[in-house]
Protein backbone atom coordinates (compact mmCIF):
# COMPACT_ATOMS: atom_id res chain seq x y z
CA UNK A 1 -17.77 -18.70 -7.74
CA UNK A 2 -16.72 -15.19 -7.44
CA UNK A 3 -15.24 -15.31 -11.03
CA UNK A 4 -18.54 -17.04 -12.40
CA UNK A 5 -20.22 -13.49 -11.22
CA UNK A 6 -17.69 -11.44 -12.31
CA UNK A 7 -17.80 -12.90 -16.63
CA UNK A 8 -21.83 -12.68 -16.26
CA UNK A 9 -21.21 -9.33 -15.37
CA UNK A 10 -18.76 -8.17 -17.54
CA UNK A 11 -20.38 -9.82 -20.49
CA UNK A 12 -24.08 -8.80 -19.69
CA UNK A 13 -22.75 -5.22 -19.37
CA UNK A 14 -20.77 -5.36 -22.81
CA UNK A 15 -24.02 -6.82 -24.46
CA UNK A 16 -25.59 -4.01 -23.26
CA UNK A 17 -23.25 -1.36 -25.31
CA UNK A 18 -22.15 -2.78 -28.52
CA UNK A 19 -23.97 -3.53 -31.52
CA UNK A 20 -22.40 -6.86 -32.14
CA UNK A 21 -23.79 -8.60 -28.82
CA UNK A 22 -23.37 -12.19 -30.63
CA UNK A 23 -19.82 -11.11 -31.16
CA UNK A 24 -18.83 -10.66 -27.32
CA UNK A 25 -16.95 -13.41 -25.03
CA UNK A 26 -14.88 -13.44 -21.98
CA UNK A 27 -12.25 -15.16 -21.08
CA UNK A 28 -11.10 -15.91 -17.46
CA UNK A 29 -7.76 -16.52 -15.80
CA UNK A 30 -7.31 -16.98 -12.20
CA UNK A 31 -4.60 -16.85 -10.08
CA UNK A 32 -4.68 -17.38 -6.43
CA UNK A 33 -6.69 -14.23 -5.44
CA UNK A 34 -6.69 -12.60 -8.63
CA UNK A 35 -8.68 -12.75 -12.12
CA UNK A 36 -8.06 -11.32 -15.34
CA UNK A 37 -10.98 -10.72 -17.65
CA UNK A 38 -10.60 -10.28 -21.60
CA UNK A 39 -13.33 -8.70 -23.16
CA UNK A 40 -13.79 -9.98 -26.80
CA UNK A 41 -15.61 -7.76 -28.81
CA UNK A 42 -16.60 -7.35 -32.84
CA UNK A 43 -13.79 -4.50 -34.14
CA UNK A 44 -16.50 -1.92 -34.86
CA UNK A 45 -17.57 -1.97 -31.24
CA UNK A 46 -13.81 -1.18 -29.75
CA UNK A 47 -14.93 2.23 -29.35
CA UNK A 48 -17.78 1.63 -27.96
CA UNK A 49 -16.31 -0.38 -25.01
CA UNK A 50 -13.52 1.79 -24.34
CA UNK A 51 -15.42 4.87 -24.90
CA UNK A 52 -13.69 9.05 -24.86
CA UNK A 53 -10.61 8.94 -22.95
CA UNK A 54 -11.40 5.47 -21.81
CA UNK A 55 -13.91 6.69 -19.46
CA UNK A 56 -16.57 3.36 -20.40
CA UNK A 57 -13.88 0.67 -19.65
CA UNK A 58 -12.96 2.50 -16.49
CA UNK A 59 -16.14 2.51 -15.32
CA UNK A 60 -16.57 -1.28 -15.95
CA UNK A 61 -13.57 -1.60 -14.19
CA UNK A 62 -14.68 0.22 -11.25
CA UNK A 63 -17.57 -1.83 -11.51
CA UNK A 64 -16.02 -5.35 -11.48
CA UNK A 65 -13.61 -4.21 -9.08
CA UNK A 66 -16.70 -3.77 -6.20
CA UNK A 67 -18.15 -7.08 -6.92
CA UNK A 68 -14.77 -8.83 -6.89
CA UNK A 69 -13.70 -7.08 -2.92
CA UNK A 70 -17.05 -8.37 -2.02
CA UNK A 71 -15.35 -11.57 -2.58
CA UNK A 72 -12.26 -11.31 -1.63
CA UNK A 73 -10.88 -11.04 -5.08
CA UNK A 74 -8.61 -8.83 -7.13
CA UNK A 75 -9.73 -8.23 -10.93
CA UNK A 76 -8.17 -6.43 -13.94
CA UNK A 77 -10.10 -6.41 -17.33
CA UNK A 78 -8.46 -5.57 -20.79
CA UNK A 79 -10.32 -5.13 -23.95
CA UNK A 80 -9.56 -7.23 -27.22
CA UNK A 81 -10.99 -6.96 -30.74
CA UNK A 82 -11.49 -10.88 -32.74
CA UNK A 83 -9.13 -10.19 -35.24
């Protein structure tokens, strides 16, 4: 359940920054206690999601990292373009 939560949110939030939103998926791994999130996104919107000094995907991070504790879950979240 906790991982169902945790692609909405990382996908709703990376809809909300790019200018490709058609272009964005997530894919989800579990294991045990732990997710791992990849962020697909359109090339063009790399920057977008990572933003200066990678202070955007750090704060999605931070972000996904609350909601997973509230479930007892560990999350990590790495961005990759569709080429």
């Amino acid at each position: 359940m906790a991982e169902d939560n945790l692609h909405s949110l990382l996908e709703y939030l990376a809809k909300s920054i790019v200018d490709n939103p058609d272009d964005v998926t997530v894919e989800v791994f579990e294991t045990g206690k732990s997710v791992h999130l990849d962020l697909h996104v359109h090339p063009e919107d790399i920057g977008r999601v990572i933003g200066k000094h990678g202070r955007v995907a750090n704060s999605i991070r931070a972000i996904l990292r609350v909601v997973a504790a509230r479930n007892g879950k560990k999350v990590e979240m790495d961005v990759v373009d569709l080429d």
